[in-house]
Each structure stands twice: as structure tokens, then as C-alpha cells.
Protein backbone atom coordinates (compact mmCIF):
# COMPACT_ATOMS: atom_id res chain seq x y z
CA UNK A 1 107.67 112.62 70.06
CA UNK A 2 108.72 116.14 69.63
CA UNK A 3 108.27 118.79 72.26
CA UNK A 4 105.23 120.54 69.84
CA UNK A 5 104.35 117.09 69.57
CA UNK A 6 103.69 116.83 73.19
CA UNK A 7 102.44 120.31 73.92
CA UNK A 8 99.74 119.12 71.26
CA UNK A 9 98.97 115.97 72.84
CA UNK A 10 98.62 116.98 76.51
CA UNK A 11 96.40 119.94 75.68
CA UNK A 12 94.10 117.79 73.23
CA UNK A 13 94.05 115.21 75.90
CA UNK A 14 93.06 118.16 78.45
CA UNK A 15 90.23 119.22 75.99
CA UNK A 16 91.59 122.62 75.41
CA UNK A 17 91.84 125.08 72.52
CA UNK A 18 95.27 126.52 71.01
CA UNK A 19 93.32 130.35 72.37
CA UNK A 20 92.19 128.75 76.01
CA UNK A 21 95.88 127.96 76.80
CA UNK A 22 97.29 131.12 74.95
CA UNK A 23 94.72 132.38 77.19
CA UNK A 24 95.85 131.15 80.16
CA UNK A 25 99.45 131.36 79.53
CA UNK A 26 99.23 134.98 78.10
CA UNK A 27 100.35 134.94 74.99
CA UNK A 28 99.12 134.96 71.20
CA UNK A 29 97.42 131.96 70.16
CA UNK A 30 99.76 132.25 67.18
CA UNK A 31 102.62 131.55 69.86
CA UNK A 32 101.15 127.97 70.95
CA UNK A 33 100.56 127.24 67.36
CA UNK A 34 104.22 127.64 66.38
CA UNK A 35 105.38 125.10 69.46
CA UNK A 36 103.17 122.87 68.29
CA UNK A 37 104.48 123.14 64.74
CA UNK A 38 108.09 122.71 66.36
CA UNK A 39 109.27 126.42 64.74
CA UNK A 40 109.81 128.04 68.00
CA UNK A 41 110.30 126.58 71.99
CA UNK A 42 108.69 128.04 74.61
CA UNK A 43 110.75 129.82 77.05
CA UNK A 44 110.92 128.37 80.46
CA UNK A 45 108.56 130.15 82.45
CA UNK A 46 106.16 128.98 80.18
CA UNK A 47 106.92 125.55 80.26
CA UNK A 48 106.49 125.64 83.90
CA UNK A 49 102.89 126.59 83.17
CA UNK A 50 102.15 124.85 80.54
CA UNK A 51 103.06 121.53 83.05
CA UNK A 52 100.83 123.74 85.45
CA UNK A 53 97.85 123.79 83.03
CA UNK A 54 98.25 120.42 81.48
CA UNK A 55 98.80 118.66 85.32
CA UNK A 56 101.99 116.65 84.18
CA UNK A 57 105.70 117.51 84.58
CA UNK A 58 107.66 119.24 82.79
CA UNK A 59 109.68 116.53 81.83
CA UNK A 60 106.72 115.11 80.05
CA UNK A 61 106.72 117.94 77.66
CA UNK A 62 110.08 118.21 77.29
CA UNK A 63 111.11 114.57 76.58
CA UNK A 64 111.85 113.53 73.25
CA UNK A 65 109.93 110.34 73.15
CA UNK A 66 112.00 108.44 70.60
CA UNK A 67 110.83 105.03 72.91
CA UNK A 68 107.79 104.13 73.86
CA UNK A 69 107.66 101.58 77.61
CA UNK A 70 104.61 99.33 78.18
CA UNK A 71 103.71 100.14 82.13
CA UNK A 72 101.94 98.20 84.22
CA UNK A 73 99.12 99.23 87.08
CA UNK A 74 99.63 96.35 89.26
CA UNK A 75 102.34 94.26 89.69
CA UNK A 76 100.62 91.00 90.73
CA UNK A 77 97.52 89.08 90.49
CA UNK A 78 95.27 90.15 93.56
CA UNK A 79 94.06 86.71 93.58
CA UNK A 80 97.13 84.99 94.10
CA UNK A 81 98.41 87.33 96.78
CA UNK A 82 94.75 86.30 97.85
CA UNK A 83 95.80 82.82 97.85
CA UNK A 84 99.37 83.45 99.65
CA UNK A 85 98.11 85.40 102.22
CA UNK A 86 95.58 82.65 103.44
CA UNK A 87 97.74 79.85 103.04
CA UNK A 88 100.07 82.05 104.73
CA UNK A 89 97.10 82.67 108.03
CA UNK A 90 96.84 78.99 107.77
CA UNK A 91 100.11 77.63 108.27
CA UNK A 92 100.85 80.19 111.35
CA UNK A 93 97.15 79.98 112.74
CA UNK A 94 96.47 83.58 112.47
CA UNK A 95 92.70 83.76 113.18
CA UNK A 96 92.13 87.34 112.84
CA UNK A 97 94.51 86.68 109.35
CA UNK A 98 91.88 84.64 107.75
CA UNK A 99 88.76 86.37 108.86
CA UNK A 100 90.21 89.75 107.58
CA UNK A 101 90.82 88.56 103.92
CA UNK A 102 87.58 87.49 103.49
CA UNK A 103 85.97 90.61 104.74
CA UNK A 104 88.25 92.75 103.08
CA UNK A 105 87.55 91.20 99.70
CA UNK A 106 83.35 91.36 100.33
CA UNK A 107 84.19 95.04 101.46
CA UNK A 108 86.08 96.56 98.85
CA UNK A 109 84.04 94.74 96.29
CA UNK A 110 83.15 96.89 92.57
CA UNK A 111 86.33 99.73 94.28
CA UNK A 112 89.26 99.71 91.67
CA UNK A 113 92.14 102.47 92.15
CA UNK A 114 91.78 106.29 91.13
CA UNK A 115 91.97 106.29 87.25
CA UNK A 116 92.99 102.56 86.69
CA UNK A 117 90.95 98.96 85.73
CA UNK A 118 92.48 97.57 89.02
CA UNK A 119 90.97 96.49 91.91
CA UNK A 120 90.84 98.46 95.20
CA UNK A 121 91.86 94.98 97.24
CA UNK A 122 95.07 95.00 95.37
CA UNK A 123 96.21 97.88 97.93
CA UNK A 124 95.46 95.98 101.13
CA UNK A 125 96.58 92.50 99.99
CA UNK A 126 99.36 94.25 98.46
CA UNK A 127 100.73 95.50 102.44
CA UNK A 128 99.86 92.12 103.84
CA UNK A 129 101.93 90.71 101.04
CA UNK A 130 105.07 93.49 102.20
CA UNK A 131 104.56 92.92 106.07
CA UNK A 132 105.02 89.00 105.05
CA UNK A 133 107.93 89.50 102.92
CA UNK A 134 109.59 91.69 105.33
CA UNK A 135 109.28 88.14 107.75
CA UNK A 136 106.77 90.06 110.18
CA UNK A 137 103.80 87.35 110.44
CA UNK A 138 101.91 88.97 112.83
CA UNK A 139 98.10 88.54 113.10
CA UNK A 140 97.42 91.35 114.16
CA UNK A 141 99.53 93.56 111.62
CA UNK A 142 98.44 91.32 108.83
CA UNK A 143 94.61 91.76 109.73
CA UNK A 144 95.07 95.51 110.24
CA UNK A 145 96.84 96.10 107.12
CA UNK A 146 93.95 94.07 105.60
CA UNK A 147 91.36 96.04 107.11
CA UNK A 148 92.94 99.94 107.36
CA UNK A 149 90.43 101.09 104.77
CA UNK A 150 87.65 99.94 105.19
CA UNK A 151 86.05 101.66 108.04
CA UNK A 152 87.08 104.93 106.30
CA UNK A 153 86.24 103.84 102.52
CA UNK A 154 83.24 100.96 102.86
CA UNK A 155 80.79 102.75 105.44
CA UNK A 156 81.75 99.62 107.66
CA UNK A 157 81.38 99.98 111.11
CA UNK A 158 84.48 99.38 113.21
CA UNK A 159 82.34 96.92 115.68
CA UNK A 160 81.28 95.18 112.80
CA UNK A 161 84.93 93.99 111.92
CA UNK A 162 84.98 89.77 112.59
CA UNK A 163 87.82 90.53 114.10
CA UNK A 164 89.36 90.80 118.43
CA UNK A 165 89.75 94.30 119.91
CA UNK A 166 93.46 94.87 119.31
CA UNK A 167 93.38 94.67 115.81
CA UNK A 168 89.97 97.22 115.69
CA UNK A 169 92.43 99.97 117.41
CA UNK A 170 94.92 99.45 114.84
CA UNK A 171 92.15 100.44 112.26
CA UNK A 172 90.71 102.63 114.21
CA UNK A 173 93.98 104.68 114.42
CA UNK A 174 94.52 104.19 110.55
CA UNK A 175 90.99 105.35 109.96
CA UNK A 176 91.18 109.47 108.72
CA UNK A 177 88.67 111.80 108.81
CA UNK A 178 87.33 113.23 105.19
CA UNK A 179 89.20 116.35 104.62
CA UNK A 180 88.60 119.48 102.51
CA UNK A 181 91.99 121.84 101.60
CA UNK A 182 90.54 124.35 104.10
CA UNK A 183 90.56 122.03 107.21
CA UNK A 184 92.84 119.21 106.23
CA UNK A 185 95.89 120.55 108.14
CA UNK A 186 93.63 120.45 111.35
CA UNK A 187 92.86 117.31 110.79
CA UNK A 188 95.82 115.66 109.60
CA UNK A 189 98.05 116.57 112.31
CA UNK A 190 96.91 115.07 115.15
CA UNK A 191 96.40 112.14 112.89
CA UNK A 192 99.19 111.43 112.33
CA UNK A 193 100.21 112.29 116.13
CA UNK A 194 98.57 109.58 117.26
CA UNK A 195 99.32 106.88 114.78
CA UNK A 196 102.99 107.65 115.61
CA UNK A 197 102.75 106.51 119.30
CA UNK A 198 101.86 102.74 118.28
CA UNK A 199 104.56 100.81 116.52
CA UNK A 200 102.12 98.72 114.53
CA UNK A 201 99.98 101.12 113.24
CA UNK A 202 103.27 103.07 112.56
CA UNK A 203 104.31 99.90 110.46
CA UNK A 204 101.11 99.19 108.78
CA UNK A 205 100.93 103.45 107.72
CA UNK A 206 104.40 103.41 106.53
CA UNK A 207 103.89 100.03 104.34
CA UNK A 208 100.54 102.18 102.94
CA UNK A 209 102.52 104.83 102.01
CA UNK A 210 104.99 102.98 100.43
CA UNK A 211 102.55 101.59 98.21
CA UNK A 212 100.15 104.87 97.17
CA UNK A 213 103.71 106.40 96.03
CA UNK A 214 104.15 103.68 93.68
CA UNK A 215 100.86 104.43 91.99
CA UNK A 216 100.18 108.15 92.63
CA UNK A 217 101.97 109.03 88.83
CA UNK A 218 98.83 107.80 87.61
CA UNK A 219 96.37 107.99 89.98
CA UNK A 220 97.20 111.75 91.57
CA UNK A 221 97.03 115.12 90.02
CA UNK A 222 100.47 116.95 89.76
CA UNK A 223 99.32 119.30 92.67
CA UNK A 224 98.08 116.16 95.19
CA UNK A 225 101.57 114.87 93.73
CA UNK A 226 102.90 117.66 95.21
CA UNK A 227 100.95 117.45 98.67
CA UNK A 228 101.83 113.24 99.15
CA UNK A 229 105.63 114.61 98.91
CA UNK A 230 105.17 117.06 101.20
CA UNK A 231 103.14 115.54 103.69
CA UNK A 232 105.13 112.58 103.02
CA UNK A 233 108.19 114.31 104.47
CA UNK A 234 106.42 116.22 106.96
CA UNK A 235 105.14 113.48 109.19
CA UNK A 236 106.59 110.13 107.98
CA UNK A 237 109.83 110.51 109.57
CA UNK A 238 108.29 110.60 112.87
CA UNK A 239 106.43 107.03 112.38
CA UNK A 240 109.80 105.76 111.02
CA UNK A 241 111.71 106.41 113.95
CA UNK A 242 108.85 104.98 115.85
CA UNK A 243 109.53 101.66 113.93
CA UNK A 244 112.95 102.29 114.72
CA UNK A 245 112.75 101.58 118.36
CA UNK A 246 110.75 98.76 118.27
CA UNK A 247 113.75 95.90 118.36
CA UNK A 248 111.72 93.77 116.09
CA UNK A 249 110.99 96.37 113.60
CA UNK A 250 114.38 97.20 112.86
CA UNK A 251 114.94 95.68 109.35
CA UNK A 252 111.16 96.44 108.20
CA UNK A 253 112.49 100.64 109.52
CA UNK A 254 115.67 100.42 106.84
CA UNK A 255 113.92 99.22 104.48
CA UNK A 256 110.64 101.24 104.38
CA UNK A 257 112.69 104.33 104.77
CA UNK A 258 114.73 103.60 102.06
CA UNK A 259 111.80 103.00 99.83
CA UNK A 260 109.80 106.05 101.12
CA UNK A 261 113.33 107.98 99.93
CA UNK A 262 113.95 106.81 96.93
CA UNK A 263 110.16 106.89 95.83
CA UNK A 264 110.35 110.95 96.84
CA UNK A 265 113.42 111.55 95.07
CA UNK A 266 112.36 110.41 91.98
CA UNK A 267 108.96 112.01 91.96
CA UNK A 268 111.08 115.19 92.79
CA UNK A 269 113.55 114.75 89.89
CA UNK A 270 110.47 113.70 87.29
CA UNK A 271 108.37 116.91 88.46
């Protein structure tokens, strides 16, 4: 597709007339007409705001779409990490393990991800599935990274978790008050401040992280695109280095910061 071709489709797709975005961009509606008919380009400054207006990046407007790749919103089957991750509790005896999918499943039941078909228990199975692959098979991070939304997404209480007392803190700490853009800096901070000082929760936010990057093209606006990369780089570090210096941790802290990394710079490059 043609750079016209593009302006065309974004705008349609954003429910907007040739005069709104002239509108907005300041220019004649004549002017959006010819990009769209491929005569002229719009300078940069414009294309800029155009990305603005239409919530994509620039680099979707500018891209000469000559191929056309199939994406995919998840990855796996839900059910079969289902199936690993119990067979998984079952082999090592990890109580809280097999209490926690369970739950999880019942809790997060009719949720699916922002703007996507797929289940909402894909993202917790998914970071039980990362902790195991990462060799960590411990019950208490597998049961935490299980549970770490559901207190804060469900309306479940935290006592009501079938679950023993150190795996409660872990959600607990995970668990975020709801935030508006005038008091989410408040709030986040010392969030994050306290998450940092536990190892495991550290782990478990960092695995979280890892995955909502993976899926925020799709599911996040390009200005809360903008905010996860900030915030991302703001706090993460901190948790990180937490890992870090936890002996055991040590391979899970290379390779979630590497991921975390390479997940930012590509966002930044494609915005």
C-alpha cells in the first residue's frame, strides 16, 4: 500500500472526514485529498501528526506495504500451558501450584486481552510457563505469578486466595491501585518501591512486563505505548538489579533484561 493509501485507511478506520483531519492538522481539506490521491506527500511535521491523530506510528503511514504478514495474538494454546503447568505442580508437589491454576482459571473467566479474541488467563499461565522455562520451579513464584491479577482485576479478596500466607504477600505487593493520569505518579512510585525490595515479586513483575510488551502494539494506544516505555525504563531497572543479587536469580536477571531491552528498542525504532 501506498502512503495515500494508508493515510486513507487509518483515517477511515478512525471514522474521520478528509475536513476533520484537515481540521485538526491545519490545512485545506484539498491538501489531505491530494495525499490520499498519492499527488503530493505530506511534509514531516505533518506526518508526525497525522501518526498523532490516527494513534499509530509513523512508520505505519509511511511503509510501502508491498507484503502483507499474518500475526498472531497468542502464541500458545492457554489450555495446554494449562495442562503443563499442572503436570508440572504435580511432579514437584507444589501445593499452592495446583490450587492457583484452578482459581486463576474460575477467576479470570469471560476476561480476554484489551482489543483481542484471547483469553485473559493466557497472561498468567503465560509467566508461570516463563518462570518454568527459565528452570525456577518455585511454588510460591509459580502460584503468585498465577494469581498477580486477580485481587486487582476479579474483585477477589486477597484472604479468599486457597492459597498459604507467603504467596498472598507476593500478590498483595503485585496488586496496584486504580490510577487516573492526574494521580498515577503518586501512586505508582511507591509501588513500585516496594515491589523492588522482594526478589520474587521483583521476578514475577519483571516476567509481567515482559509479556504486556509483547502485546501492547495491539492492545495499547500510541500514547500508553509511550507511557509502558517510559515507565518501563523508569522503574524496571531497579527490580532487575534486585533479581540480580539474588544468587539464584542470576540467569532469569540476563535474560529478562535482555528481553525488557530489546522489546523497548524496537517499540522505539517502530514509533
Amino acid at each position: 500500500m501506498s502512503i495515500g493509501s494508508n493515510i486513507k485507511l487509518h483515517r477511515e478506520e478512525q471514522h474521520l472526514t478528509q475536513e476533520q483531519v484537515a481540521e485538526a492538522l491545519g490545512v485545506t481539506f484539498q491538501a489531505v485529498s491530494s495525499w490520499e490521491r498519492n499527488e503530493y506527500k505530506p511534509d514531516t511535521d505533518k506526518l508526525v501528526k497525522l501518526a498523532e491523530i490516527f494513534d499509530v506510528s509513523v512508520s505505519a503511514i509511511l511503509e510501502e506495504n508491498n507484503h502483507i504478514f499474518k500475526t498472531k495474538d497468542a502464541i500458545y494454546d492457554w489450555e495446554h500451558m494449562k495442562t503443563f503447568v499442572k503436570t508440572t505442580a504435580r511432579n514437584f508437589k507444589l501445593k499452592n501450584t495446583l490450587a492457583a491454576v484452578d482459581f486463576a482459571v474460575y477467576a479470570h473467566e469471560g476476561q480476554i486481552r484489551k482489543k483481542s479474541t484471547v483469553p485473559y488467563i493466557y497472561h498468567p499461565l503465560n509467566l508461570a510457563c516463563h518462570a518454568l522455562s527459565m528452570n525456577i520451579i518455585e511454588d510460591d513464584i509459580i502460584a503468585g505469578s498465577l494469581l498477580h491479577d486477580v485481587v486487582e482485576d476479579c474483585g477477589v479478596q486477597l484472604d479468599s486466595l486457597p492459597v498459604d500466607e507467603e504467596v498472598k504477600e507476593l500478590v498483595d505487593l503485585l496488586t496496584c491501585k486504580k490510577t487516573t493520569p492526574e494521580n498515577r505518579k503518586e501512586i505508582i512510585g511507591p509501588y513500585y518501591e516496594k515491589i523492588k525490595n522482594n526478589p520474587k515479586a521483583s521476578l514475577i513483575k519483571c516476567m509481567d512486563r515482559c509479556n504486556n510488551l509483547t502485546t501492547m502494539s495491539w492492545g495499547l494506544s500510541r500514547e500508553k505505548i509511550y507511557r509502558m516505555i517510559t515507565e518501563t525504563e523508569e522503574y524496571y531497572p531497579a527490580l532487575l538489579k534486585t533479581i540480580k543479587k539474588t544468587t539464584e536469580y542470576n540467569n532469569a536477571a540476563w535474560l529478562l533484561k535482555y528481553q525488557i531491552e530489546s522489546m523497548l528498542d524496537i517499540y522505539k525504532r517502530l514509533m
